[in-house]
PDB file of N, CA and C in Angstrom:
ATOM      1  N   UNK A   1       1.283  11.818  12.456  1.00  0.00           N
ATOM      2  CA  UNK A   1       0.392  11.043  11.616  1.00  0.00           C
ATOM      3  C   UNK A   1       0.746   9.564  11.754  1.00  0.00           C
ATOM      4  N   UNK A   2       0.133   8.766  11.828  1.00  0.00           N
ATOM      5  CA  UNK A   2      -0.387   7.265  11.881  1.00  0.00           C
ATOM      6  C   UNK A   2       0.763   6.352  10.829  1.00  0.00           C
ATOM      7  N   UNK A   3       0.841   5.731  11.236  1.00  0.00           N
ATOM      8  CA  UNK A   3       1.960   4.833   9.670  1.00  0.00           C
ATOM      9  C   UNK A   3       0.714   3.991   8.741  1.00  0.00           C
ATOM     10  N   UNK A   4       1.020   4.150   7.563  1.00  0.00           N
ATOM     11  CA  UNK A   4       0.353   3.708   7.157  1.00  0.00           C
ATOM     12  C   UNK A   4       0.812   1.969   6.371  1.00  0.00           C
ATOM     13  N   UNK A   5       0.209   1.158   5.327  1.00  0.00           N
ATOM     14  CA  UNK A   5       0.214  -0.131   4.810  1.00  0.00           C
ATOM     15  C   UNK A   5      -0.149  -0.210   3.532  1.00  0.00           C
ATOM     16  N   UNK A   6       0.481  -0.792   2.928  1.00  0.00           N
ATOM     17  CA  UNK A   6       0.314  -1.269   1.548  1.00  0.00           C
ATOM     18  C   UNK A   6       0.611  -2.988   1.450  1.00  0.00           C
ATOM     19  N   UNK A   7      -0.134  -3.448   0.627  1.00  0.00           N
ATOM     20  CA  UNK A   7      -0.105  -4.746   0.567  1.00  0.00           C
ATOM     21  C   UNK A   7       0.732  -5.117  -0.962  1.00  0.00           C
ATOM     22  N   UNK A   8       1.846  -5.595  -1.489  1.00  0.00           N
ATOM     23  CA  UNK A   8       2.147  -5.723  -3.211  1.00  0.00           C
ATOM     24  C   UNK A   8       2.819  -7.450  -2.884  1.00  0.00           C
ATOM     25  N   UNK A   9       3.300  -7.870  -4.059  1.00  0.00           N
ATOM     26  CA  UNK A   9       4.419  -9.220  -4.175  1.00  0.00           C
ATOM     27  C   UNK A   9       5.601  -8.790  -3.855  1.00  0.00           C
ATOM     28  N   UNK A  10       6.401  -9.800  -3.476  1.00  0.00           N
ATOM     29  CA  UNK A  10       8.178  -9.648  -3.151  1.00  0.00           C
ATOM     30  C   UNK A  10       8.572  -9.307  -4.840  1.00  0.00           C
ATOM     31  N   UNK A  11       7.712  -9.686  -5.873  1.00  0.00           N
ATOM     32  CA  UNK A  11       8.843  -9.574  -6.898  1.00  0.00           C
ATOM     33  C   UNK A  11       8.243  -8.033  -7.141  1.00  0.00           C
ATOM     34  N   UNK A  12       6.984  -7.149  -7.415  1.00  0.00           N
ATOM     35  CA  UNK A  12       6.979  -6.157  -7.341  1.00  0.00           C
ATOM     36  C   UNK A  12       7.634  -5.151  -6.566  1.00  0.00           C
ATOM     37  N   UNK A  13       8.018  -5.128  -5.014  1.00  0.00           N
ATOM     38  CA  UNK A  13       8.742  -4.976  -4.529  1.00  0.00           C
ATOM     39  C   UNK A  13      10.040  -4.717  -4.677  1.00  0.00           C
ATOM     40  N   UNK A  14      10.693  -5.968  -5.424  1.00  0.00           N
ATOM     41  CA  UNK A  14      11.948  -5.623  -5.417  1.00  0.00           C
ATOM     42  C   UNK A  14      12.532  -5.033  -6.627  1.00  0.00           C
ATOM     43  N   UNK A  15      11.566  -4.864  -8.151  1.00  0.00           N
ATOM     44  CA  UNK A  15      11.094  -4.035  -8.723  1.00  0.00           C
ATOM     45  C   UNK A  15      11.555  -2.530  -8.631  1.00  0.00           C
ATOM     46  N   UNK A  16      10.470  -2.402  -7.605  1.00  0.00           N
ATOM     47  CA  UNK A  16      10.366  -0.717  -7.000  1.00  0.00           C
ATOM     48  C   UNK A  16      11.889  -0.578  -6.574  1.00  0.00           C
ATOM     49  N   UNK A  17      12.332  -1.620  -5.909  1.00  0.00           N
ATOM     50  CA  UNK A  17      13.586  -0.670  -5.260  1.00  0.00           C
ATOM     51  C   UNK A  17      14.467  -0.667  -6.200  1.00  0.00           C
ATOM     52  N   UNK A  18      14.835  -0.935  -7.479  1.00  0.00           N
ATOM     53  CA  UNK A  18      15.369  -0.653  -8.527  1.00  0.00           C
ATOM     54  C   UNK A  18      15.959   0.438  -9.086  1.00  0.00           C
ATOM     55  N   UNK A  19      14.124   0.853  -9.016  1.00  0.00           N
ATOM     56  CA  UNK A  19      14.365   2.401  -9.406  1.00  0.00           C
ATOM     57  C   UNK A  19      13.362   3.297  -8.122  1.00  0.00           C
ATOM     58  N   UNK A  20      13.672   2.824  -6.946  1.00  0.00           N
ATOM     59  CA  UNK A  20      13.606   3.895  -6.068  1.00  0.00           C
ATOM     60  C   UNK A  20      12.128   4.408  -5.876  1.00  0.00           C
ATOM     61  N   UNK A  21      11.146   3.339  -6.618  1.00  0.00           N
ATOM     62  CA  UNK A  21       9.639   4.521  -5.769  1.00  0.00           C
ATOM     63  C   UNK A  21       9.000   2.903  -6.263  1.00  0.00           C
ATOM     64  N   UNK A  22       8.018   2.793  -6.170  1.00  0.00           N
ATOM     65  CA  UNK A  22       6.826   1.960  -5.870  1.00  0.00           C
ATOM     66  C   UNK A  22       5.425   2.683  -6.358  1.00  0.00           C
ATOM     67  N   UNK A  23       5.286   1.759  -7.807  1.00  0.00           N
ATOM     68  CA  UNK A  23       3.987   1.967  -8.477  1.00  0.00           C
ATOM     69  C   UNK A  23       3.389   1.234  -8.666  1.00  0.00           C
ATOM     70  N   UNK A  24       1.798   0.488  -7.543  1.00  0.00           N
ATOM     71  CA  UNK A  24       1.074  -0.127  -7.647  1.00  0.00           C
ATOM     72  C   UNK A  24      -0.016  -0.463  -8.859  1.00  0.00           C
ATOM     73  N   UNK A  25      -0.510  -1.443  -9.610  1.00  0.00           N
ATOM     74  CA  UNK A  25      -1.449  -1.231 -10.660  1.00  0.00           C
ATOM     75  C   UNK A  25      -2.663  -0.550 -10.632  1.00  0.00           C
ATOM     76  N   UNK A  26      -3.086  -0.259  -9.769  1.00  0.00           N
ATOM     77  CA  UNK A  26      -4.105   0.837  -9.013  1.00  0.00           C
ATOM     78  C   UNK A  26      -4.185   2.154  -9.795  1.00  0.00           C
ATOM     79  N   UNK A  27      -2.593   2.528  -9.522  1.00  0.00           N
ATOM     80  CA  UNK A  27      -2.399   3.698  -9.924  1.00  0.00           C
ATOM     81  C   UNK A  27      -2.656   4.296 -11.676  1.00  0.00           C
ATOM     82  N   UNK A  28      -2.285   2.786 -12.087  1.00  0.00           N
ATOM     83  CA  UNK A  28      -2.458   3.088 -13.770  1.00  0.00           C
ATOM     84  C   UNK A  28      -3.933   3.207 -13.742  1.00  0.00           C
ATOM     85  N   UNK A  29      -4.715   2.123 -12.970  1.00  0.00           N
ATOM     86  CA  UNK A  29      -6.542   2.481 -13.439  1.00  0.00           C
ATOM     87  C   UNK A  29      -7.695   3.224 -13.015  1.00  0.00           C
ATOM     88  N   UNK A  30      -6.425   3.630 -11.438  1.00  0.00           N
ATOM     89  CA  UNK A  30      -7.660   4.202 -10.432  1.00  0.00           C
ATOM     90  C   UNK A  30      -6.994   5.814 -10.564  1.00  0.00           C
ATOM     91  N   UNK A  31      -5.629   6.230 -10.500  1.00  0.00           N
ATOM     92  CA  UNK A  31      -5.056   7.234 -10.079  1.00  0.00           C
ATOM     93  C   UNK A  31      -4.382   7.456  -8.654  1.00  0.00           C
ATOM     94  N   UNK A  32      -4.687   6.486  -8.398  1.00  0.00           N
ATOM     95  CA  UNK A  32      -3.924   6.434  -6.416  1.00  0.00           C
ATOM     96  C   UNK A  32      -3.656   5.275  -6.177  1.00  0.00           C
ATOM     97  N   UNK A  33      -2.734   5.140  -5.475  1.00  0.00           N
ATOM     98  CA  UNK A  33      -2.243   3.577  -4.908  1.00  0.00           C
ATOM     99  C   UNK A  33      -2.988   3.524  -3.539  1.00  0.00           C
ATOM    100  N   UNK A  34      -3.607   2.433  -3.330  1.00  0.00           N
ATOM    101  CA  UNK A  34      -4.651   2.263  -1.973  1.00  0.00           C
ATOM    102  C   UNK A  34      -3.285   1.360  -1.273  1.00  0.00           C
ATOM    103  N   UNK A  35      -3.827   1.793   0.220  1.00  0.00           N
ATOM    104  CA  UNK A  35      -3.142   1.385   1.032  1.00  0.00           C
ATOM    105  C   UNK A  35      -4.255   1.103   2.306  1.00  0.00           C
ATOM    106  N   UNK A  36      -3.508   1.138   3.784  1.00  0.00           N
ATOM    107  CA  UNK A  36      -4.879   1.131   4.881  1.00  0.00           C
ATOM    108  C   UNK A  36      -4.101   1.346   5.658  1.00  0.00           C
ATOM    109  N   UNK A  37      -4.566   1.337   7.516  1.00  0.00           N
ATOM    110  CA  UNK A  37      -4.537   1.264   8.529  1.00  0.00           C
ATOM    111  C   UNK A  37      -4.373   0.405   8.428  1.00  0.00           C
ATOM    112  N   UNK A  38      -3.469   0.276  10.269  1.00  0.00           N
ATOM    113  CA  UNK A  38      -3.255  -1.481  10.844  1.00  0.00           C
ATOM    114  C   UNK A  38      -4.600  -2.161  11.121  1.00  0.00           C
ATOM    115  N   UNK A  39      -5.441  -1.338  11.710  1.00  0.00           N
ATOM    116  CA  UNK A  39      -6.502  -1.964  11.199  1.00  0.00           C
ATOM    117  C   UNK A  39      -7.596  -2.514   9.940  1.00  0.00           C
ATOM    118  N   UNK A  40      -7.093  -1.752   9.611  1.00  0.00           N
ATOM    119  CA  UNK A  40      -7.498  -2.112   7.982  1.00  0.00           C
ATOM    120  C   UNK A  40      -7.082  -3.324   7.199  1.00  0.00           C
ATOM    121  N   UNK A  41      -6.021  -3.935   7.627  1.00  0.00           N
ATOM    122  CA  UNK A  41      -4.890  -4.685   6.762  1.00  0.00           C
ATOM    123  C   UNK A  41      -5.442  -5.969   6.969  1.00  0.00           C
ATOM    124  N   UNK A  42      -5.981  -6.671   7.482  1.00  0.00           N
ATOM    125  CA  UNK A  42      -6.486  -7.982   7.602  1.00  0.00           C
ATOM    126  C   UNK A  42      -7.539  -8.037   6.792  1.00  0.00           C
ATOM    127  N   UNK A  43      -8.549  -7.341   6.627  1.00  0.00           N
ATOM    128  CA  UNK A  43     -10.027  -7.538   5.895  1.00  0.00           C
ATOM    129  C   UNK A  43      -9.473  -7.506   4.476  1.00  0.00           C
ATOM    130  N   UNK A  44      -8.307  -6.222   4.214  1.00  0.00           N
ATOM    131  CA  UNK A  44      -7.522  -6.011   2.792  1.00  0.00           C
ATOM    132  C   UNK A  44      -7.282  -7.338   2.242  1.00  0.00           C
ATOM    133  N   UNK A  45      -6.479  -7.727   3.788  1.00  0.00           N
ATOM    134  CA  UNK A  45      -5.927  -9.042   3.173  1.00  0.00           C
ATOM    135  C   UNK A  45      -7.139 -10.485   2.889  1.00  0.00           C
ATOM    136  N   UNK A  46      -8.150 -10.640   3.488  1.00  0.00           N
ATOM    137  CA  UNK A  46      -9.181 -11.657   3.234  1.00  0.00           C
ATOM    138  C   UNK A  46     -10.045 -10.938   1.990  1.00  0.00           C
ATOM    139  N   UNK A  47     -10.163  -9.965   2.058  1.00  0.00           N
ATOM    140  CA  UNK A  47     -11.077  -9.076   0.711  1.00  0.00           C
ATOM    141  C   UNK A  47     -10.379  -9.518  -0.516  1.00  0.00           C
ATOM    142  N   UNK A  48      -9.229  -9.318  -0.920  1.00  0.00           N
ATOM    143  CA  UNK A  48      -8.703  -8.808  -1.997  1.00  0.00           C
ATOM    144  C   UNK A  48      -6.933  -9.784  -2.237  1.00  0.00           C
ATOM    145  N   UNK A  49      -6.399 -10.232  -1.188  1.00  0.00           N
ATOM    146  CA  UNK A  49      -5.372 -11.825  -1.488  1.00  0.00           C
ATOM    147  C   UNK A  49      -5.662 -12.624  -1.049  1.00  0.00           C
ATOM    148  N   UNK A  50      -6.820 -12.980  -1.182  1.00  0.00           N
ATOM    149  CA  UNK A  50      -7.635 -14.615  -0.323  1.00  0.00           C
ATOM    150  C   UNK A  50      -6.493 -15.520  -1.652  1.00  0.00           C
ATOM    151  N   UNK A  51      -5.931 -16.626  -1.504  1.00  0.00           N
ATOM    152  CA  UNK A  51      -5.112 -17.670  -1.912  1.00  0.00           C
ATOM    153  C   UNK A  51      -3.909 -17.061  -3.039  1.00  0.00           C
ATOM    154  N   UNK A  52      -3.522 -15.767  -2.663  1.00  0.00           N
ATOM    155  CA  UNK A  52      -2.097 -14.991  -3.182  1.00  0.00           C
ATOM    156  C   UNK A  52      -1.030 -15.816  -2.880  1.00  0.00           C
ATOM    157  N   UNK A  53      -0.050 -15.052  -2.940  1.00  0.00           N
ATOM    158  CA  UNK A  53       1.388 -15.863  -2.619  1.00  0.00           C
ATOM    159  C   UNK A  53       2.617 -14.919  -2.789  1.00  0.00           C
ATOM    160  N   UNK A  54       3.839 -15.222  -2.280  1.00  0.00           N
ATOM    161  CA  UNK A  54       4.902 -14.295  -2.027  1.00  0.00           C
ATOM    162  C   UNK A  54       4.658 -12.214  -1.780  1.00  0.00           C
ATOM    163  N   UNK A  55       3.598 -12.558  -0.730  1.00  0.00           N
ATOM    164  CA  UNK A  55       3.431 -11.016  -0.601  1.00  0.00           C
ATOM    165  C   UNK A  55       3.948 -10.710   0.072  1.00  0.00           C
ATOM    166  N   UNK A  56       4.019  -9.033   0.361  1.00  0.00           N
ATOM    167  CA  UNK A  56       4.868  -8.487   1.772  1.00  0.00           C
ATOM    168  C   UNK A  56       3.851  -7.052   1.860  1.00  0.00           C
ATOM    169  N   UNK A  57       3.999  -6.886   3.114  1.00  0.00           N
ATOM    170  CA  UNK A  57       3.421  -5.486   3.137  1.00  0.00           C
ATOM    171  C   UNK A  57       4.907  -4.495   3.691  1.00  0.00           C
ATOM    172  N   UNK A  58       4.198  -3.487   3.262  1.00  0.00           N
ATOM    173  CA  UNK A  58       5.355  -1.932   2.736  1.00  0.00           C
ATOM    174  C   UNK A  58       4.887  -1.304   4.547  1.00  0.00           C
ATOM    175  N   UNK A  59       5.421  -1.385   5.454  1.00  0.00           N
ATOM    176  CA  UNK A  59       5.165  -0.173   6.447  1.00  0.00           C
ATOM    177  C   UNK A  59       5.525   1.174   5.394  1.00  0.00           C
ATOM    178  N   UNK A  60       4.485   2.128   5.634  1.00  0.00           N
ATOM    179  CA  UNK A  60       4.714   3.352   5.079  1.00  0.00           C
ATOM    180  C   UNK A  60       4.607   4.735   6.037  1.00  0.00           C
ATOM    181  N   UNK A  61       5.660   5.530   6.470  1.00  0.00           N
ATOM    182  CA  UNK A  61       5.852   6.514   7.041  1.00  0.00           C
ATOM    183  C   UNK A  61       5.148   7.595   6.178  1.00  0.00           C
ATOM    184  N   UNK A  62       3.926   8.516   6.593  1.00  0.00           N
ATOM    185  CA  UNK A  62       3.106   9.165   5.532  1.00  0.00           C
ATOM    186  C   UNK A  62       4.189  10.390   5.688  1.00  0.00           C
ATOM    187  N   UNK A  63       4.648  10.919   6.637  1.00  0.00           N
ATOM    188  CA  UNK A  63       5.416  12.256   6.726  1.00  0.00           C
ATOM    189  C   UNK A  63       6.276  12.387   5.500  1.00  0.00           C
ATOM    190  N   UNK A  64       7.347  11.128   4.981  1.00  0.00           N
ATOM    191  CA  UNK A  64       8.051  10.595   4.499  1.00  0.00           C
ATOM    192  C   UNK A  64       7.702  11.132   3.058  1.00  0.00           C
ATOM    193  N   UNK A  65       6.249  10.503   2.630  1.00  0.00           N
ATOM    194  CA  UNK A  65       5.920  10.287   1.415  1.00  0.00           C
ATOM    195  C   UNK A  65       5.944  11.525   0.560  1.00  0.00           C
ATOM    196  N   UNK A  66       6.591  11.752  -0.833  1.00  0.00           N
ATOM    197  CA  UNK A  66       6.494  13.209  -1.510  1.00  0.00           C
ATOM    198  C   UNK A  66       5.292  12.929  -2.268  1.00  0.00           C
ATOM    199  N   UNK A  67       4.012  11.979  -2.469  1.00  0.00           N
ATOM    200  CA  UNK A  67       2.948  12.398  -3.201  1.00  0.00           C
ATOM    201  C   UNK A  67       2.154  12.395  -2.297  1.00  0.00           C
ATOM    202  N   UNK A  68       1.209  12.721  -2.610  1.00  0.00           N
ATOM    203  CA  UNK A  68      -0.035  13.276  -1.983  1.00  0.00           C
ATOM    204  C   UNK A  68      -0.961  12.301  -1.314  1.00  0.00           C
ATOM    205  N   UNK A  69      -1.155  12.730  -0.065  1.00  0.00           N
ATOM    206  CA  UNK A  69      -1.859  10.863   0.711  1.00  0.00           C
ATOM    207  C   UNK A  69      -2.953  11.498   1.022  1.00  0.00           C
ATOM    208  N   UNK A  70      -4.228  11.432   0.666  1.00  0.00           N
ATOM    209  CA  UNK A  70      -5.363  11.506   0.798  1.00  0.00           C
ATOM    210  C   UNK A  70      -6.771  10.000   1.783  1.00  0.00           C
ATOM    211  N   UNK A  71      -7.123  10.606   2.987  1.00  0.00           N
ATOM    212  CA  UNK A  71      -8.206   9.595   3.414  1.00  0.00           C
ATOM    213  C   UNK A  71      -9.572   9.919   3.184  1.00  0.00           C
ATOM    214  N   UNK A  72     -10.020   8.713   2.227  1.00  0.00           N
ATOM    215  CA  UNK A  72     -11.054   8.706   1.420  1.00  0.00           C
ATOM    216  C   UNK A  72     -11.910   7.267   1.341  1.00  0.00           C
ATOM    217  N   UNK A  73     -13.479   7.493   2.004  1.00  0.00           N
ATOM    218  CA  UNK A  73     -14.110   6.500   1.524  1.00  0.00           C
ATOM    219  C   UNK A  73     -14.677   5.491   1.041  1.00  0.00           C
ATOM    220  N   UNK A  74     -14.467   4.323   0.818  1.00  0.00           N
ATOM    221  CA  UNK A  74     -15.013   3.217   0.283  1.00  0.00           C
ATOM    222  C   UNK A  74     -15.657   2.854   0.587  1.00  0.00           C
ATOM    223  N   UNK A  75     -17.003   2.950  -0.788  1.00  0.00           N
ATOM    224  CA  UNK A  75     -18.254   2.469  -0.656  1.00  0.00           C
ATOM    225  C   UNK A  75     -18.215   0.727  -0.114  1.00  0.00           C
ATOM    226  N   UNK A  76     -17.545   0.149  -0.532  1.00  0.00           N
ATOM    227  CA  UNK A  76     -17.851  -1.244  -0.116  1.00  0.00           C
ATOM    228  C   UNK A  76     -17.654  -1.724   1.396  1.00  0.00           C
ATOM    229  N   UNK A  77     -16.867  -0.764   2.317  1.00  0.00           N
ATOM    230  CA  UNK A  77     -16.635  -1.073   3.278  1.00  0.00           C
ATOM    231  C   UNK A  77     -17.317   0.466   4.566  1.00  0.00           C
ATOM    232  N   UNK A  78     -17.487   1.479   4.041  1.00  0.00           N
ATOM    233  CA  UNK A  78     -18.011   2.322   4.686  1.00  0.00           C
ATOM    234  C   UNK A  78     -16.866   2.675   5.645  1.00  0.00           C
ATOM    235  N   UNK A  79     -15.779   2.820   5.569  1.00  0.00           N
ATOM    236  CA  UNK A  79     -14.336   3.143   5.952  1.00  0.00           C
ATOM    237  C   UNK A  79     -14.015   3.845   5.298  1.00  0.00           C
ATOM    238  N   UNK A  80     -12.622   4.994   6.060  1.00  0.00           N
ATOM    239  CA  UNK A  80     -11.901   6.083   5.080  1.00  0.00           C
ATOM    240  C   UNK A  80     -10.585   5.149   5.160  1.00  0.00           C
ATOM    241  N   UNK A  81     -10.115   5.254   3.785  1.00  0.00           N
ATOM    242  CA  UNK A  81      -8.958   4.297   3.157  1.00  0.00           C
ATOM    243  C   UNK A  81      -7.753   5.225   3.225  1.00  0.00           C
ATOM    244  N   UNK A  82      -6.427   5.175   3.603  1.00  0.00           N
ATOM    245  CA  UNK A  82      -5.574   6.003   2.732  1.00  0.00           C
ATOM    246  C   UNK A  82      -4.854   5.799   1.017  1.00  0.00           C
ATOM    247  N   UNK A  83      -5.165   6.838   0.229  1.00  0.00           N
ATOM    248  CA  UNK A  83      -5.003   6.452  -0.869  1.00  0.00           C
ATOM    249  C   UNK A  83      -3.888   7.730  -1.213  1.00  0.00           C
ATOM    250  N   UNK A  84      -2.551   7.178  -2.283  1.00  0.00           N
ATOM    251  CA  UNK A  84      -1.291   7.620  -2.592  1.00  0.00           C
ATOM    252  C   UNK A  84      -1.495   8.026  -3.760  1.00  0.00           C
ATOM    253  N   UNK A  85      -1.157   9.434  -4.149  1.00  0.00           N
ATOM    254  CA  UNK A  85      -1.816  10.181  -4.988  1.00  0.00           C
ATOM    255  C   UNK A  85      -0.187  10.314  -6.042  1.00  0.00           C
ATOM    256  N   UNK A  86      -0.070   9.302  -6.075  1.00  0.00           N
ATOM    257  CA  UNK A  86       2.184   9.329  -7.323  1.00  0.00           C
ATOM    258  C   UNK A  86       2.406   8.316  -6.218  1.00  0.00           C
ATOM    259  N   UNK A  87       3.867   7.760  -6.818  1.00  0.00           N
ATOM    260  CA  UNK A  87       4.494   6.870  -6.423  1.00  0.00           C
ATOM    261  C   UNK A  87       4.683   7.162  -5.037  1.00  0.00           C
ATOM    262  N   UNK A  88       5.238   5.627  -4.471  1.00  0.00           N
ATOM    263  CA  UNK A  88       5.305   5.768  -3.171  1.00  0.00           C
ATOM    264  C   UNK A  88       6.863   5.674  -3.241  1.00  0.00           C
ATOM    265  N   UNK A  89       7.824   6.673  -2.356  1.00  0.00           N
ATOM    266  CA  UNK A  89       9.252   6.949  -2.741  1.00  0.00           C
ATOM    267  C   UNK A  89       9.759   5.656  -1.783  1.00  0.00           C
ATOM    268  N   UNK A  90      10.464   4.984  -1.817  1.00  0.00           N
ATOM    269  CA  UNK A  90      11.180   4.163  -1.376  1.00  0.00           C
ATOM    270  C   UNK A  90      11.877   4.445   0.016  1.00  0.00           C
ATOM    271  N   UNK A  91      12.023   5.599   0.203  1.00  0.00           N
ATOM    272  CA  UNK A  91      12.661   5.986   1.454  1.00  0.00           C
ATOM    273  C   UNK A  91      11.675   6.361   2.507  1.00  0.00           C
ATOM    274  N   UNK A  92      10.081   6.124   2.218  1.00  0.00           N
ATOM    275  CA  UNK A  92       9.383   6.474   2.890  1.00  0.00           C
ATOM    276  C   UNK A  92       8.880   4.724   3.656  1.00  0.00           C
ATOM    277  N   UNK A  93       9.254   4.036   3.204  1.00  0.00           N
ATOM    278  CA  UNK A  93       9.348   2.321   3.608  1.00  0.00           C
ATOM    279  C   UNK A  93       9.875   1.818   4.399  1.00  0.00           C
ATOM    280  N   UNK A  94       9.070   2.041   5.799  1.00  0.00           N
ATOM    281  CA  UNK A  94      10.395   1.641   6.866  1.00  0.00           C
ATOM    282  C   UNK A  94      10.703   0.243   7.106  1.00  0.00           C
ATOM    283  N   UNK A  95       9.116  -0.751   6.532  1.00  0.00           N
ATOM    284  CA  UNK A  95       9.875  -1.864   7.073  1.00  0.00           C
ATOM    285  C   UNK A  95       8.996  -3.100   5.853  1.00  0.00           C
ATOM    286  N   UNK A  96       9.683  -4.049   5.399  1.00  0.00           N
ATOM    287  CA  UNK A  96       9.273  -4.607   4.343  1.00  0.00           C
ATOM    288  C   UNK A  96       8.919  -5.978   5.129  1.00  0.00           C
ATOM    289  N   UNK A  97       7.064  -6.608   5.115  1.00  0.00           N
ATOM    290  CA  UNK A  97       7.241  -7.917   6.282  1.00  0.00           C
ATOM    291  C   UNK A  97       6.301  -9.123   5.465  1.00  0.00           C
ATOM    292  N   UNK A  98       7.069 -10.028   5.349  1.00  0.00           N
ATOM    293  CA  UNK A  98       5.864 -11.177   4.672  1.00  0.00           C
ATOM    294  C   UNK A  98       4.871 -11.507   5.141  1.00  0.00           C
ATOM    295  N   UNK A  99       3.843 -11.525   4.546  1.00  0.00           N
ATOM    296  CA  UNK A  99       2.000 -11.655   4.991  1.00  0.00           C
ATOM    297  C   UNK A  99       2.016 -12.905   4.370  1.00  0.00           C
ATOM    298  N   UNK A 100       0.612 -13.685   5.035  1.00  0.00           N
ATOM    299  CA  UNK A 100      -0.239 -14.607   4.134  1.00  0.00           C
ATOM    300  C   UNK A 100      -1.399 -14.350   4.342  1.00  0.00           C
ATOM    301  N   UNK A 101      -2.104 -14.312   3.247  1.00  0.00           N
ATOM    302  CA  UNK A 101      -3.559 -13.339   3.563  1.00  0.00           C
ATOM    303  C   UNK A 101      -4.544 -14.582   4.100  1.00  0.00           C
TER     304      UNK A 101
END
């Protein structure tokens, strides 16, 4: 399976590794933490952190992950998204890299 991407802040980030998993605000309103493809990750990033600051994206190993990774649809883009169905475990994070969207 494909590696997947998540986009969060360095201070959320370092947050998560605290206590070992990574819970996006997504998850409190939507039920899944959205993530994407390498292809995906640029439009993410002009869509949705157009003038952000201190971000990083999460490389995410899906094999890795113990919740449930589902690829699913979005109407706004007519693309299947990968979306993280529980936290994303920390050990499934292979590589932590600063973006500017």
């Amino acid at each position: 399976m494909s590696l997947i991407f998540h986009i969060t802040t360095q201070t959320e980030w370092e947050a998560s590794q605290q206590k070992g998993f990574h819970i996006a605000a997504s998850y409190e309103t939507e039920g899944f933490i959205h993530c994407s493809t390498r292809d995906q990750v640029a439009g993410v990033l002009h869509r949705y952190f157009k003038g952000s600051s201190s971000l990083v994206e999460l490389t995410i190993d899906p094999e890795k992950l113990t919740s449930k990774l589902i690829y699913e649809p979005a109407p706004s883009t007519n693309e299947l998204f990968p979306h993280v169905y529980g936290p994303i475990n920390c050990d499934a994070v292979l590589a932590v890299e600063p973006v500017k969207p």
